[in-house]
Protein backbone atom coordinates (compact mmCIF):
# COMPACT_ATOMS: atom_id res chain seq x y z
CA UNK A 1 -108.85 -8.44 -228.99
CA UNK A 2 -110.62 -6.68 -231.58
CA UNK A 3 -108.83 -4.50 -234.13
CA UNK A 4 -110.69 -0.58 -235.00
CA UNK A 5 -111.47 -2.10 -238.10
CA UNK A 6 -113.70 -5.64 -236.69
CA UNK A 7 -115.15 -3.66 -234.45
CA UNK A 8 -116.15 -0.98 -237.17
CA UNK A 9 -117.37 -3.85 -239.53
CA UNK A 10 -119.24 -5.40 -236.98
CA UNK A 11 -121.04 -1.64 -235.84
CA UNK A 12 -121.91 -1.91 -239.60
CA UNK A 13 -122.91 -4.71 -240.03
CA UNK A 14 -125.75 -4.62 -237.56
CA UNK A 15 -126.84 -1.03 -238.21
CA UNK A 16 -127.09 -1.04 -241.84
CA UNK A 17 -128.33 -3.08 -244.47
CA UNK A 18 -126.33 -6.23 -244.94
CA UNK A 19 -124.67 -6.28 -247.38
CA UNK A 20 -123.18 -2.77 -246.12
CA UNK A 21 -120.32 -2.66 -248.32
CA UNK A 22 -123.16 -1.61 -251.49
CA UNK A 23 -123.34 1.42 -249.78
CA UNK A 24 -119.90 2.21 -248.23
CA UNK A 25 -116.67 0.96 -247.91
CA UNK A 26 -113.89 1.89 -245.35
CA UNK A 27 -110.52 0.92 -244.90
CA UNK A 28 -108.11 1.68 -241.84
CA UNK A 29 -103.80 2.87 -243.18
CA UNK A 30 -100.76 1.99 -241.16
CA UNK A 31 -101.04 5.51 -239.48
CA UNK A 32 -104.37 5.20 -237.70
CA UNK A 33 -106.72 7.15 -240.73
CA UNK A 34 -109.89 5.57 -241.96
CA UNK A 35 -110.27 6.00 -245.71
CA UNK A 36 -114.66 5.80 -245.75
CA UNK A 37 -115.80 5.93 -249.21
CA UNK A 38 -119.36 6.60 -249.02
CA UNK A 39 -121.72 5.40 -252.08
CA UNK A 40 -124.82 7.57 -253.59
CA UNK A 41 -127.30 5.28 -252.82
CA UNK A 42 -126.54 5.96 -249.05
CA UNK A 43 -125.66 9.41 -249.07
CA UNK A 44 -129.09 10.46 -251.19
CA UNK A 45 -131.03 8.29 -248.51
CA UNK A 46 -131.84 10.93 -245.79
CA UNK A 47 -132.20 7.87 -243.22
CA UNK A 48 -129.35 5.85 -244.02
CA UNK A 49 -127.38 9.08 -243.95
CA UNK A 50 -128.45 9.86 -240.13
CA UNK A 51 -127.86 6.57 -239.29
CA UNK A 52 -124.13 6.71 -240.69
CA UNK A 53 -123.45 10.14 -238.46
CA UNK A 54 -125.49 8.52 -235.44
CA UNK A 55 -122.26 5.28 -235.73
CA UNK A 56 -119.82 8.00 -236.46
CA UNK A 57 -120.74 10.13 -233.23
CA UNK A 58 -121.04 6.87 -231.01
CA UNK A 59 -118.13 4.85 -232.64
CA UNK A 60 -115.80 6.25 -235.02
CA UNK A 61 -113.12 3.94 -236.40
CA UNK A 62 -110.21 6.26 -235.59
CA UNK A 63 -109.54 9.82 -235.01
CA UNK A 64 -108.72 10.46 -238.19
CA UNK A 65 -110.79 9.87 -240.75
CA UNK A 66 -110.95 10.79 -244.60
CA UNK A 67 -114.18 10.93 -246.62
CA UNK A 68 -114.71 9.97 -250.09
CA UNK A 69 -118.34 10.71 -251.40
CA UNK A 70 -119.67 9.71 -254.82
CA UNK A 71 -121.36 12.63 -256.67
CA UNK A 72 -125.15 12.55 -257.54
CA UNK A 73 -127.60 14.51 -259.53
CA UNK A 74 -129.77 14.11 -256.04
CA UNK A 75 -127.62 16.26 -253.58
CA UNK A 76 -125.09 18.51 -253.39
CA UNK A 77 -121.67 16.94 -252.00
CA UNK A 78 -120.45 19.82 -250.38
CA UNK A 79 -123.60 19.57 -248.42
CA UNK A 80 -123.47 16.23 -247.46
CA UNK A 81 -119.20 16.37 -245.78
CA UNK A 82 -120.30 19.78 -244.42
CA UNK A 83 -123.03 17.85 -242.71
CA UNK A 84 -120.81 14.51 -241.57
CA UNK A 85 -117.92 17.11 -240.56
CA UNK A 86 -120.16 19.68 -238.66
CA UNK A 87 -121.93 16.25 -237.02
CA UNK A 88 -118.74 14.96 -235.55
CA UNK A 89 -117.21 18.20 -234.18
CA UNK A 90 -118.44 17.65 -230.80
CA UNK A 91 -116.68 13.83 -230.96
CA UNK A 92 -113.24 14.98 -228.86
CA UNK A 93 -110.07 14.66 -230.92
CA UNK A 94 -112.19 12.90 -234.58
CA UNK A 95 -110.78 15.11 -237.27
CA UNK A 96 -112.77 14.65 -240.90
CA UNK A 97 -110.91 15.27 -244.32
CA UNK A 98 -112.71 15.23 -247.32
CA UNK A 99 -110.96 13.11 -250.14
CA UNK A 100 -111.43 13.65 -253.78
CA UNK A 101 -114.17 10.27 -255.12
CA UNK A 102 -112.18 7.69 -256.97
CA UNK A 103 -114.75 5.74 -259.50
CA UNK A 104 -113.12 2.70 -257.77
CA UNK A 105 -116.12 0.88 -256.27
CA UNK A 106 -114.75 -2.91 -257.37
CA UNK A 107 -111.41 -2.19 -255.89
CA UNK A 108 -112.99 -0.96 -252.88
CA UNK A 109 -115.81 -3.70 -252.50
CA UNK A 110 -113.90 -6.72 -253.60
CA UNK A 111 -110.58 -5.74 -251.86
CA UNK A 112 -110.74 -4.18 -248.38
CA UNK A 113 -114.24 -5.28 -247.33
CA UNK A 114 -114.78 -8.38 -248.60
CA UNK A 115 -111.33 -9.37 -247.98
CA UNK A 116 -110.57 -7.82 -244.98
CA UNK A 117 -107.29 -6.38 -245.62
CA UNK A 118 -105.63 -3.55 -243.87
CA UNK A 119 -103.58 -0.96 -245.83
CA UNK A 120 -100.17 -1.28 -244.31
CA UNK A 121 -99.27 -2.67 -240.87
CA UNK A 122 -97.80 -5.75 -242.63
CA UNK A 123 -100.25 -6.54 -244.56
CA UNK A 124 -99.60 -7.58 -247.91
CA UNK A 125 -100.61 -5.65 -250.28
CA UNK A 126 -101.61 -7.41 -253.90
CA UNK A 127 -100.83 -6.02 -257.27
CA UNK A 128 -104.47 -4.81 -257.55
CA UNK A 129 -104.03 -2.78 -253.91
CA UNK A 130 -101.14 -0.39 -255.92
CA UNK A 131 -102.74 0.20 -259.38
CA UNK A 132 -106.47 0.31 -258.17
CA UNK A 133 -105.75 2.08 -254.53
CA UNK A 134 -103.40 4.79 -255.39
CA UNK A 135 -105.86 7.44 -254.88
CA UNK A 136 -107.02 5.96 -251.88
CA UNK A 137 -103.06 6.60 -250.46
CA UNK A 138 -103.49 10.03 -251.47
CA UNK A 139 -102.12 10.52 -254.77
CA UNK A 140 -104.42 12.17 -257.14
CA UNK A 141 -104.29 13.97 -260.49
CA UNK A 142 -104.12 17.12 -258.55
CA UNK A 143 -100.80 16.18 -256.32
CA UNK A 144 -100.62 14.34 -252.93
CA UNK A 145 -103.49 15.13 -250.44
CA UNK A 146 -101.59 16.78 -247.35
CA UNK A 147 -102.32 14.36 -244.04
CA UNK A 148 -102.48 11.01 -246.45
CA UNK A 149 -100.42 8.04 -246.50
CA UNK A 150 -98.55 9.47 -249.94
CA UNK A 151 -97.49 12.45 -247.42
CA UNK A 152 -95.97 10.24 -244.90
CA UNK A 153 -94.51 8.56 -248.31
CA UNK A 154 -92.92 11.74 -249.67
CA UNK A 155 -91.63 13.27 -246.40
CA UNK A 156 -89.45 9.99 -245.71
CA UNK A 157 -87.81 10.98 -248.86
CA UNK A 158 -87.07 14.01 -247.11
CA UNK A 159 -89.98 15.93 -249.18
CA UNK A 160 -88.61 15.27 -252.69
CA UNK A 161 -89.44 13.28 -255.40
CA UNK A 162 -88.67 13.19 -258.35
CA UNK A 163 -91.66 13.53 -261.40
């Protein structure tokens, strides 16, 4: 049987350019949310854009999905996630996030795609996955990003946590 994530890959795979993982990378946590970092080169090319939303409408991942876009002099990314989130509101139950863009592309190319790892569910997660992926969890500069794996992290701890 074929997990969210092969069957995602292999949607990708065959809809856009091979190798896909130039232009986005995705990864799927322990609770069910897709991380989907999206690259310039794809979100500044109008038809590799539409062809993103037209796999997202047909097959997303899961129902939860956070988006990471990579600014660009060529487009405005507030435009671009109000475009993928207004796209998917007719696709029942999909809720879209937007997730601040972590200038992690190696971590994200070399690590989930290529390798094939899954945050959590017992997989095991290298030294690279915790210095290189934090922001990915959701801990940022700004605090934890409410719905993320670091929420799930800091309400098991009952909500506090110590600086």
């Amino acid at each position: 049987m074929m997990t969210p994530k092969d069957r995602f890959d292999q949607i990708l795979k065959t809809s856009i350019r091979d190798p896909y993982d130039d232009l986005l990378s995705f990864s799927i946590d322990a609770n069910g949310v897709t991380l989907l970092q999206l690259h310039a080169d794809l979100l500044g090319d109008e038809t590799m854009f539409e062809e993103l939303l037209a796999i997202l409408r047909a097959e997303p991942p899961t129902r939860s999905i956070q988006v990471s876009l990579q600014p660009h002099q060529d487009y405005k990314v507030e435009d671009r996630f109000t475009r993928l989130r207004d796209s998917l509101q007719d696709v029942e139950g999909t809720q879209i996030t937007r997730a601040p863009y972590q200038e992690k592309g190696a971590f994200w190319k070399n690590s989930l795609v290529k390798k094939g790892l899954i945050i959590g569910g017992g997989a095991i997660a290298a030294p690279f996955l915790v210095t290189a992926g934090i922001g990915a969890l959701g801990f940022t500069a700004a605090g934890i990003t409410a719905g993320s794996t670091a929420a799930g992290i800091m309400s098991a701890y009952g909500g506090t946590v110590a600086s």
